[in-house]
N, C-alpha and C. Protein backbone atom coordinates (compact mmCIF):
# COMPACT_ATOMS: atom_id res chain seq x y z
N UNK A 1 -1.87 6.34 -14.01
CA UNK A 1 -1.05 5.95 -12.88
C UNK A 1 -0.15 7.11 -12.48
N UNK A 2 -0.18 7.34 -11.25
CA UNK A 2 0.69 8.50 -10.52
C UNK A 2 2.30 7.47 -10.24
N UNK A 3 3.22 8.76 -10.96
CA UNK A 3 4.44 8.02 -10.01
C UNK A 3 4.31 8.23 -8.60
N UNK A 4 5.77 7.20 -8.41
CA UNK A 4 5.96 7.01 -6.76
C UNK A 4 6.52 8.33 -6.14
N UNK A 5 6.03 8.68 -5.38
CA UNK A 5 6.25 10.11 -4.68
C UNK A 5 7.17 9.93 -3.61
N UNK A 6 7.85 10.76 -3.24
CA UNK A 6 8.85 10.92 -2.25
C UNK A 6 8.05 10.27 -0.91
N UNK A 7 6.79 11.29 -0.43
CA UNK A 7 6.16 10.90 1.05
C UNK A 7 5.88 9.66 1.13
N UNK A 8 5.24 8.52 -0.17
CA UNK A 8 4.88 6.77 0.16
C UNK A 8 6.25 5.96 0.57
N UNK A 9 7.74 6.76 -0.07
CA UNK A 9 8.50 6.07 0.30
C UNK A 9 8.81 6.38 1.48
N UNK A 10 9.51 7.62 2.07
CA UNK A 10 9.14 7.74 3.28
C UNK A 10 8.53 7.04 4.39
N UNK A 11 7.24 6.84 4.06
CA UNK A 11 6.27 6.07 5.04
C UNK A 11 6.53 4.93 5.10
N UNK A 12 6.77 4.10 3.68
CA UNK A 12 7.68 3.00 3.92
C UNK A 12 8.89 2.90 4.80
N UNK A 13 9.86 3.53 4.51
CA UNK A 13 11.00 3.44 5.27
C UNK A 13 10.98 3.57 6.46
N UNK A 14 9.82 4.63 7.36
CA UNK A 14 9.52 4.66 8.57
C UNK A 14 8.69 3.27 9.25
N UNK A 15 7.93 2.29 8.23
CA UNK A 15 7.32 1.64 8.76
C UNK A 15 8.41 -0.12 9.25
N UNK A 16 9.36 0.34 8.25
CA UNK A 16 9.93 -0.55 8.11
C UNK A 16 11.16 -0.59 9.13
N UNK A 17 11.54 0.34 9.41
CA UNK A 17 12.26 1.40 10.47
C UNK A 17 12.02 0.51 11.80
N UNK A 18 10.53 1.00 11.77
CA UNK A 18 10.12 0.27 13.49
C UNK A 18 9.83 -0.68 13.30
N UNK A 19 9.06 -1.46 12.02
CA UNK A 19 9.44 -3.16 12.50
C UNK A 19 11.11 -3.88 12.23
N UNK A 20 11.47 -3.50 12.14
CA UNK A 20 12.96 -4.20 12.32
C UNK A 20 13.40 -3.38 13.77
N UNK A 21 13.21 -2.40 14.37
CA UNK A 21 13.80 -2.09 15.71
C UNK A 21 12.85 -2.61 16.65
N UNK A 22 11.55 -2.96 16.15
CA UNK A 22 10.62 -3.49 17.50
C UNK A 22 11.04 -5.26 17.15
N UNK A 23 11.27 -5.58 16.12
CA UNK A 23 11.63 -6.94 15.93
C UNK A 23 12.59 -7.57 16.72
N UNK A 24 13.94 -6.88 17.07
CA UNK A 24 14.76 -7.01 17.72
C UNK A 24 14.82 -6.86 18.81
N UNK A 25 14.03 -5.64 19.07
CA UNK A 25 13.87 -5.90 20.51
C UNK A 25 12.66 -6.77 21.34
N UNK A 26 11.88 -7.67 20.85
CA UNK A 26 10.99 -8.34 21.19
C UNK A 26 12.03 -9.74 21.24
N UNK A 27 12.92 -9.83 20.35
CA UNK A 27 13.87 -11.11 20.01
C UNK A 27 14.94 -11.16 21.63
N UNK A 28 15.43 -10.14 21.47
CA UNK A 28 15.97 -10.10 22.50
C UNK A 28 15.45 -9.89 24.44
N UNK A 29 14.58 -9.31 24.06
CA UNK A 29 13.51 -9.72 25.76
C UNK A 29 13.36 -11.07 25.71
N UNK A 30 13.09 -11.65 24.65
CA UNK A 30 12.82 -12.89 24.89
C UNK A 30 14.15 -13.88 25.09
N UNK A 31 15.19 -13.79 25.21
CA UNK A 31 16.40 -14.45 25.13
C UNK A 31 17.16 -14.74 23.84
N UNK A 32 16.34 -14.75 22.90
CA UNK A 32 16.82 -15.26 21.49
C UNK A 32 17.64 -13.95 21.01
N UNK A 33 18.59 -14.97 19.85
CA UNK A 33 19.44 -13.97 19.07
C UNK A 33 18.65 -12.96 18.14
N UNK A 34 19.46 -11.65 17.67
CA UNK A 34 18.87 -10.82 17.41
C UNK A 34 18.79 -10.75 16.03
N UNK A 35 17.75 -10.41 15.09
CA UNK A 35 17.75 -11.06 13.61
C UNK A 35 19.04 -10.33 12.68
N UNK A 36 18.96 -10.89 11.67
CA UNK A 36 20.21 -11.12 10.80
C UNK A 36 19.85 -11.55 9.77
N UNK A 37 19.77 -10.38 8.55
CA UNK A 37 19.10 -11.13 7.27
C UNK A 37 19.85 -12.38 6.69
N UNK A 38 19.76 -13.07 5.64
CA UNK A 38 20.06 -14.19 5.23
C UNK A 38 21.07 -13.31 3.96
N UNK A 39 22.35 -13.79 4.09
CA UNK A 39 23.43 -13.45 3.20
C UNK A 39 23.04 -13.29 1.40
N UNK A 40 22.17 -13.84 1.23
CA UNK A 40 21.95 -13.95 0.00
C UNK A 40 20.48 -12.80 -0.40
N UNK A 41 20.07 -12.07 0.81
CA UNK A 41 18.87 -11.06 0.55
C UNK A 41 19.53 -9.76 -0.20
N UNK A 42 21.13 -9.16 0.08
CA UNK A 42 21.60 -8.29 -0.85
C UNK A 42 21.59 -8.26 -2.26
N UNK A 43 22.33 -9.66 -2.67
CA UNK A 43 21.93 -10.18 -3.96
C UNK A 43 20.79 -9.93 -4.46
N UNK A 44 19.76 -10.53 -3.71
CA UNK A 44 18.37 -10.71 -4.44
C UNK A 44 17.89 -9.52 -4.72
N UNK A 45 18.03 -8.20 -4.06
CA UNK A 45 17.96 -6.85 -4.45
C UNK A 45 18.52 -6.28 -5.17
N UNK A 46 19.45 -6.73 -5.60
CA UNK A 46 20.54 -5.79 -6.70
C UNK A 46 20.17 -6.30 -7.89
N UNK A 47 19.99 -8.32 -7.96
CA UNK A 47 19.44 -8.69 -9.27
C UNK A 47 17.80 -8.26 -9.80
N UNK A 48 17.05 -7.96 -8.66
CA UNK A 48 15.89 -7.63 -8.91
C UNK A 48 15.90 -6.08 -9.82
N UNK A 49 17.00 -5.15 -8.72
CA UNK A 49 16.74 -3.80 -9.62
C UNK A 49 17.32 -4.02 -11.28
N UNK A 50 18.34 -5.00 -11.44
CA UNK A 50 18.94 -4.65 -12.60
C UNK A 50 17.56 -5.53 -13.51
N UNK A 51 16.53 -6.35 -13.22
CA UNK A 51 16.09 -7.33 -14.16
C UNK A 51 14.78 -5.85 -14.70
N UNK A 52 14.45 -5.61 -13.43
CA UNK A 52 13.98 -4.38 -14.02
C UNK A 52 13.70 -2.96 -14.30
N UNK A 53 15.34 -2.92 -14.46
CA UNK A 53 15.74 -1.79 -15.46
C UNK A 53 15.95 -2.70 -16.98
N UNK A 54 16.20 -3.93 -17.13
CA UNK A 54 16.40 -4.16 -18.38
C UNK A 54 15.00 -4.39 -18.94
N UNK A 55 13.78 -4.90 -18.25
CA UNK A 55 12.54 -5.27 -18.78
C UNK A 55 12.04 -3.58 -19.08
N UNK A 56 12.80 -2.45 -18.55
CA UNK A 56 12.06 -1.23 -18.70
C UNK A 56 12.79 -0.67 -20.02
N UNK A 57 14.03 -1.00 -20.45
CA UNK A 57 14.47 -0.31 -21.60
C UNK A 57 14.08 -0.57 -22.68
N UNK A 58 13.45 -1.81 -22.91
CA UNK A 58 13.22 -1.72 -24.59
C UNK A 58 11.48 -1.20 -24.68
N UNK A 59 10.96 -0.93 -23.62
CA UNK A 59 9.64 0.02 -23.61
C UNK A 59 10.13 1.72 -23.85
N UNK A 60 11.57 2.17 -22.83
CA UNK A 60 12.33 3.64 -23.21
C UNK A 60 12.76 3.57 -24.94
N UNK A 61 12.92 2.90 -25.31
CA UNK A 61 13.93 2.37 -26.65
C UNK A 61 12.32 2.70 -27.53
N UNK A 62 11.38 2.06 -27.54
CA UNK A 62 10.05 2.24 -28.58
C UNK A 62 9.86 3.13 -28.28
N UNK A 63 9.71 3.86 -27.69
CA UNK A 63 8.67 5.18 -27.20
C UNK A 63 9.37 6.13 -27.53
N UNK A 64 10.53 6.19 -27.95
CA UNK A 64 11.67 7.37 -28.56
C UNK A 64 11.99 7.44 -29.94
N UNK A 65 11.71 6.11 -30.12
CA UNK A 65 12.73 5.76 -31.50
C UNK A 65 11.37 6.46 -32.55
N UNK A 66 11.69 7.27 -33.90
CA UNK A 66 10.58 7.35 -34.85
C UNK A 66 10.47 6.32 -35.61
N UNK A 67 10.30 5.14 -35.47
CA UNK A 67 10.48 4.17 -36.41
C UNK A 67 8.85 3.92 -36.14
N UNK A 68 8.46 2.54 -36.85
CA UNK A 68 7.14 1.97 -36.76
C UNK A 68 6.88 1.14 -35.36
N UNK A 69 8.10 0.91 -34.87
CA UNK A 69 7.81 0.13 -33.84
C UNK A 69 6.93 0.73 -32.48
N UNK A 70 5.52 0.06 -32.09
CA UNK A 70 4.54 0.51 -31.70
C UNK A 70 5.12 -0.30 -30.27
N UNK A 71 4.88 0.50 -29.07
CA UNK A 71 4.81 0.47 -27.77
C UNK A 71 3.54 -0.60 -27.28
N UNK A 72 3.56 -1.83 -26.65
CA UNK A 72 2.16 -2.20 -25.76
C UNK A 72 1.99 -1.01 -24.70
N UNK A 73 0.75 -0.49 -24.30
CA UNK A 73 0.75 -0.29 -23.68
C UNK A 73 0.20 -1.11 -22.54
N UNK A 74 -0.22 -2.34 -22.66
CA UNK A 74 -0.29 -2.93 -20.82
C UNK A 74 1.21 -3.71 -20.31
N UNK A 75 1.91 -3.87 -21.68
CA UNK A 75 3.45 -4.66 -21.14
C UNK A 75 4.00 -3.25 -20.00
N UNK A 76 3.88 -1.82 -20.97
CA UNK A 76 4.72 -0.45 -20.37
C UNK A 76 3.87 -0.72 -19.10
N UNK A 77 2.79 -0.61 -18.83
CA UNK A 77 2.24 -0.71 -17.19
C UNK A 77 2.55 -1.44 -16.55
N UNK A 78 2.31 -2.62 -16.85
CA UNK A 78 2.91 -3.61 -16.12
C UNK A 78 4.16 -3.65 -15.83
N UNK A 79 4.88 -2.95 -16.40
CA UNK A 79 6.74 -2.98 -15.84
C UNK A 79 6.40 -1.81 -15.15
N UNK A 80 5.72 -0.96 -14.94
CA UNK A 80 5.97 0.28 -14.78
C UNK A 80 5.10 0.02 -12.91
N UNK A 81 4.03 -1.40 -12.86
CA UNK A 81 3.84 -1.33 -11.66
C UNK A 81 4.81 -2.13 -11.05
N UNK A 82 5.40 -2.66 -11.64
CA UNK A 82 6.58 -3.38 -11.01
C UNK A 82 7.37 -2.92 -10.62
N UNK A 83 8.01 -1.54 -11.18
CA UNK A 83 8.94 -0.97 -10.75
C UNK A 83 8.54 -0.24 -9.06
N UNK A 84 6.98 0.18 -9.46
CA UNK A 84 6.76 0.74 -8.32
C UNK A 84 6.57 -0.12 -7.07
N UNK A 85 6.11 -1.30 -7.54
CA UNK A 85 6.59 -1.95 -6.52
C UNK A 85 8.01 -2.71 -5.88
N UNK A 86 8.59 -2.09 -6.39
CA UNK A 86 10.10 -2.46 -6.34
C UNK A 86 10.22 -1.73 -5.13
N UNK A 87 10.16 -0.31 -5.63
CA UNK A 87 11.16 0.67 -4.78
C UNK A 87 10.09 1.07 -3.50
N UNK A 88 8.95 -0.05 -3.46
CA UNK A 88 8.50 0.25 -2.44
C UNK A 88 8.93 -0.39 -1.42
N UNK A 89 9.37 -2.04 -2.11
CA UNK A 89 9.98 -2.82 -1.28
C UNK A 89 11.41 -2.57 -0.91
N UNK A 90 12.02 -1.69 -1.88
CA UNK A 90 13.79 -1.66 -1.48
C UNK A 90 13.60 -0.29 -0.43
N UNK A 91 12.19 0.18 -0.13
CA UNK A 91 12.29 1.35 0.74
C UNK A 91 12.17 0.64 2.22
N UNK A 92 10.90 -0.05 2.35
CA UNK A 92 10.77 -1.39 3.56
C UNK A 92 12.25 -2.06 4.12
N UNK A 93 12.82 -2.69 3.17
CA UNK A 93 13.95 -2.96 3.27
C UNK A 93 15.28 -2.28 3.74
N UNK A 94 14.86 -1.02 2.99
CA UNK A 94 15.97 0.33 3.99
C UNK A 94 15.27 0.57 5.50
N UNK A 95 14.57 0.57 5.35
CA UNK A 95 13.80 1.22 6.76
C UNK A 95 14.29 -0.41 7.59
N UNK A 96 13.90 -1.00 7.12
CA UNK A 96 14.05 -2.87 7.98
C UNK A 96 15.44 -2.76 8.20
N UNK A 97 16.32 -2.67 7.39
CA UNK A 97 18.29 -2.78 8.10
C UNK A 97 18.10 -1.15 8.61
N UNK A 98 17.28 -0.61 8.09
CA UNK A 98 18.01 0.60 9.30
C UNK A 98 17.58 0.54 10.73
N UNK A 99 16.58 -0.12 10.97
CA UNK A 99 15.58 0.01 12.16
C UNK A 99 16.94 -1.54 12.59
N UNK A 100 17.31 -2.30 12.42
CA UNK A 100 18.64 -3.22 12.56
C UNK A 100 19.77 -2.74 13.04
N UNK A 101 19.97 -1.98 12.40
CA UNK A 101 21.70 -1.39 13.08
C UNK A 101 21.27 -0.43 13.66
N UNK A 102 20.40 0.60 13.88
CA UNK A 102 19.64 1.25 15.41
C UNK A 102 19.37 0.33 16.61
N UNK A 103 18.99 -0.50 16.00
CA UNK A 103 19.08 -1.62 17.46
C UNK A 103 20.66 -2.31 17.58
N UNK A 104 21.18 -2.79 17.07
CA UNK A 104 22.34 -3.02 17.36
C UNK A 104 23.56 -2.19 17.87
N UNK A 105 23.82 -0.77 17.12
CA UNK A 105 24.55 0.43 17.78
C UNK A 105 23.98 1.10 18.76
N UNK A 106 22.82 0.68 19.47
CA UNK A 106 22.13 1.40 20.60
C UNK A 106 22.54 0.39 21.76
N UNK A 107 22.94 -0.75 21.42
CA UNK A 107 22.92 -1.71 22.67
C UNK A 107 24.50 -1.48 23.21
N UNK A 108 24.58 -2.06 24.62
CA UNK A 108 26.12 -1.38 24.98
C UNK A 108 27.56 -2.69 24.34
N UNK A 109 27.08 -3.72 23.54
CA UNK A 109 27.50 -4.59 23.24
C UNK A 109 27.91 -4.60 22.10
N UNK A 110 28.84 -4.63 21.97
CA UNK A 110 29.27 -4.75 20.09
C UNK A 110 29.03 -5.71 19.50
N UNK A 111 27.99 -5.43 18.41
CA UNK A 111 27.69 -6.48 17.27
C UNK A 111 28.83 -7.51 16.51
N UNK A 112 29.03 -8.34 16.75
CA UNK A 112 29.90 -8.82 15.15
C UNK A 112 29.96 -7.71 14.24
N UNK A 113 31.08 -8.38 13.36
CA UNK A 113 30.76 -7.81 12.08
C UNK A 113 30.23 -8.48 11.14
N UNK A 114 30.12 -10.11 11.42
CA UNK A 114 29.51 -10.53 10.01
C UNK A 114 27.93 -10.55 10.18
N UNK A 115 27.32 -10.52 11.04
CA UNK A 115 25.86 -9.75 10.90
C UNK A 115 25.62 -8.04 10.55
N UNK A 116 26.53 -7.11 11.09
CA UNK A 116 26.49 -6.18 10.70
C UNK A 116 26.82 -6.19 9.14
N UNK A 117 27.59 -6.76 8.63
CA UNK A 117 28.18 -6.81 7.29
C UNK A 117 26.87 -6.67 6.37
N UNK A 118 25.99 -8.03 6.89
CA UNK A 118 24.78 -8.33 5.93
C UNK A 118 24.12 -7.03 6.01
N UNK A 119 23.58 -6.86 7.06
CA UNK A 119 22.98 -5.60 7.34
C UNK A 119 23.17 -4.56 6.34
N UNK A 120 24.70 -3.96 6.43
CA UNK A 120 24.55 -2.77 5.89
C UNK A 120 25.13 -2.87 4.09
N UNK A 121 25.14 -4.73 4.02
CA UNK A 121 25.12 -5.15 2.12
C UNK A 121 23.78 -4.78 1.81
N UNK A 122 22.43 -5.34 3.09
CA UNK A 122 21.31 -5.13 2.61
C UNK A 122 20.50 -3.62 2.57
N UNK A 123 21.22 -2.89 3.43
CA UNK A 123 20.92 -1.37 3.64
C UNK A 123 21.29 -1.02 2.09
N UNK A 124 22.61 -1.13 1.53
CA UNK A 124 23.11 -0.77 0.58
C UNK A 124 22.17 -1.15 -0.62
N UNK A 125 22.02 -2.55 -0.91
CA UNK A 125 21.02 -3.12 -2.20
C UNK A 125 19.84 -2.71 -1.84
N UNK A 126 19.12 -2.24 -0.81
CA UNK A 126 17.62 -1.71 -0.63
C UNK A 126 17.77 -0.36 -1.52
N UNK A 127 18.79 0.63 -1.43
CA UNK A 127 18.80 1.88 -1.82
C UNK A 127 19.08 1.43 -4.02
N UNK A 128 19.74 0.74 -3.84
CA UNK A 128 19.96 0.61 -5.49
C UNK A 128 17.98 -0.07 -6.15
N UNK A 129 17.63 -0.46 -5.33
CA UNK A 129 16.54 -1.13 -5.94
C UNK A 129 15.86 0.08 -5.76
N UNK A 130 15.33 1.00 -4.79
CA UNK A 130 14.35 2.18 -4.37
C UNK A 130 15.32 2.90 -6.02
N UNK A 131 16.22 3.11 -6.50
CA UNK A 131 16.64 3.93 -7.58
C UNK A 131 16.34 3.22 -8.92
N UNK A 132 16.63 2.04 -8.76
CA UNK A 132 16.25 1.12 -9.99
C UNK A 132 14.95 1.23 -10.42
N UNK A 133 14.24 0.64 -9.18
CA UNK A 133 12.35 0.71 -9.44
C UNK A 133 12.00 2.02 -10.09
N UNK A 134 12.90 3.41 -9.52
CA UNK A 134 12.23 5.08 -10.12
C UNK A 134 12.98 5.16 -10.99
N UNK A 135 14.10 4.80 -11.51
CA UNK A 135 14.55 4.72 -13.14
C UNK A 135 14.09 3.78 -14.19
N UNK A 136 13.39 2.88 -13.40
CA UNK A 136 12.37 1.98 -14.43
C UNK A 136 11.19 2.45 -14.86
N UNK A 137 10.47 3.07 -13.60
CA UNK A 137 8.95 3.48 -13.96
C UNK A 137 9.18 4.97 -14.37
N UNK A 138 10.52 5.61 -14.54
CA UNK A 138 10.75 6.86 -15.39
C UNK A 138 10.75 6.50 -16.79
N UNK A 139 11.36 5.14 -16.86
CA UNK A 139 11.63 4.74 -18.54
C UNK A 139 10.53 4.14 -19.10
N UNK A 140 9.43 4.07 -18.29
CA UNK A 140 8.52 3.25 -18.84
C UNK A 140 6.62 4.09 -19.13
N UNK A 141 7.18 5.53 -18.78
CA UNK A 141 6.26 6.74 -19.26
C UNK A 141 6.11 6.89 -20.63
N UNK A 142 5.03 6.81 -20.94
CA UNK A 142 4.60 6.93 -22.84
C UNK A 142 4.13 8.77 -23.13
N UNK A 143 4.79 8.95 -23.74
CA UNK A 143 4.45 10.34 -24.26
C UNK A 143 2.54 10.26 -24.47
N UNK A 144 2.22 11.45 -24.21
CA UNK A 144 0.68 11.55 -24.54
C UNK A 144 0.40 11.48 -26.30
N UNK A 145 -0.41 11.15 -26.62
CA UNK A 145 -1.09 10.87 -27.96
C UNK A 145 -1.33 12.03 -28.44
N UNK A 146 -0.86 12.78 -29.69
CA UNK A 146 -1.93 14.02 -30.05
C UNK A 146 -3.19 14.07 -29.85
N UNK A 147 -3.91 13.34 -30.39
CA UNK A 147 -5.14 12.99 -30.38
C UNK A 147 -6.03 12.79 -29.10
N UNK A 148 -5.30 12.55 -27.82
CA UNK A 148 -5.97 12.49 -26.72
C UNK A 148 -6.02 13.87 -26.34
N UNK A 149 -6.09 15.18 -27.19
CA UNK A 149 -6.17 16.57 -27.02
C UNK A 149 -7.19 16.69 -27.48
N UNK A 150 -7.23 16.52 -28.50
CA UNK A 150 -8.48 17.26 -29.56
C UNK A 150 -9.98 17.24 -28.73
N UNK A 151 -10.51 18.16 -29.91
CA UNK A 151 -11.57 18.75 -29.45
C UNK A 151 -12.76 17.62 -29.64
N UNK A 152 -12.46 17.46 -30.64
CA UNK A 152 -13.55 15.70 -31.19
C UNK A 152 -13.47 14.87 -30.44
N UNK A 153 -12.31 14.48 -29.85
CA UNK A 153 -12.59 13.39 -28.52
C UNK A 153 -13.10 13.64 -27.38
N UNK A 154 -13.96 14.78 -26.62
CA UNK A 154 -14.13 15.28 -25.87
C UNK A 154 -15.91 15.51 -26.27
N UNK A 155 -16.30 14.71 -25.30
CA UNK A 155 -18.19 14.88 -25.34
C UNK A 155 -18.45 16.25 -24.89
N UNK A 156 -19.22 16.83 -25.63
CA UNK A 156 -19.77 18.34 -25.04
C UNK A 156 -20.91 18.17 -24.97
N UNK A 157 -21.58 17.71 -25.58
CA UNK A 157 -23.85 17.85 -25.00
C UNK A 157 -23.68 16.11 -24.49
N UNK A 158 -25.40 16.07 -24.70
CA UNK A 158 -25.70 15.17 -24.54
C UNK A 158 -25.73 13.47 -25.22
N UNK A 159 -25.20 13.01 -25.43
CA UNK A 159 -25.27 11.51 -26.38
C UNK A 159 -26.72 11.26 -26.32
N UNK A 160 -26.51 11.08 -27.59
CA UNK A 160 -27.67 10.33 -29.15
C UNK A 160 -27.67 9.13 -29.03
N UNK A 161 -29.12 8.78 -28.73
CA UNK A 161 -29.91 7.09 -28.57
C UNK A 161 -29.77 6.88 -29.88
């Protein structure tokens, strides 16, 4: 598994960018109010990054420690695609309130503040989760095996019927 690279988040954030600025403005041609996440979506991003950074430390904690305690490796993947899908979603999510308050500070009308508020709680918890998810799937990298070096594990001719 490749970590998450700078350019996928990017592309996220851009995609997410223009559907929250084309969202709003389709809301508003049409007469309707202009969207406004739900007060409780900041939360749900901040508890998400912290649940997994804690499901990622005791995989950092085995994989360091010299003791006997042996690492799974499909639990470490599995947190480790989670994470990546975390910070793919807290990137969507940045790009989504940012493509939000571009539409709102572009219009000649001043927003509230308690929609802007949510906005830029959820701008804020999108960025802790995009850091959470890449400090999870950092903690959740297994050192290589000696043995996946050697020369014996490595076919050189042909295999024997």
């Amino acid at each position: 598994m490749r970590r998450t690279g700078v350019g996928i988040l990017t592309i996220a954030v851009v995609i997410g960018g223009a559907v929250g600025f084309i969202l709003d403005t389709m809301l508003t041609a049409m007469g309707r109010a202009t969207f406004s996440p739900a007060a409780s979506l900041p939360t749900i991003l901040a508890l998400l990054g912290a649940v997994i950074v804690a499901l990622a430390v005791p995989v950092w904690r085995a994989t360091r420690s010299r003791g006997t305690r042996r690492v799974n490796p499909f639990q470490a993947l599995r947190i480790a695609m989670l994470a990546k899908a975390s910070s793919l979603l807290g990137a969507v999510s940045f790009g989504f309130s940012l493509g939000l308050i571009v539409f709102l500070t572009t219009r000649p009308v001043t927003p509230s503040l308690g929609s802007m508020g949510t906005i830029v709680a959820t701008l804020v918890c999108a960025v802790v989760l995009v850091v959470a998810g890449l400090v999870a799937e950092q903690l959740c990298t297994i050192r290589k095996d000696d043995d996946d070096d050697t020369a014996g594990n490595t076919p050189t001719g042909p295999v024997q019927a």
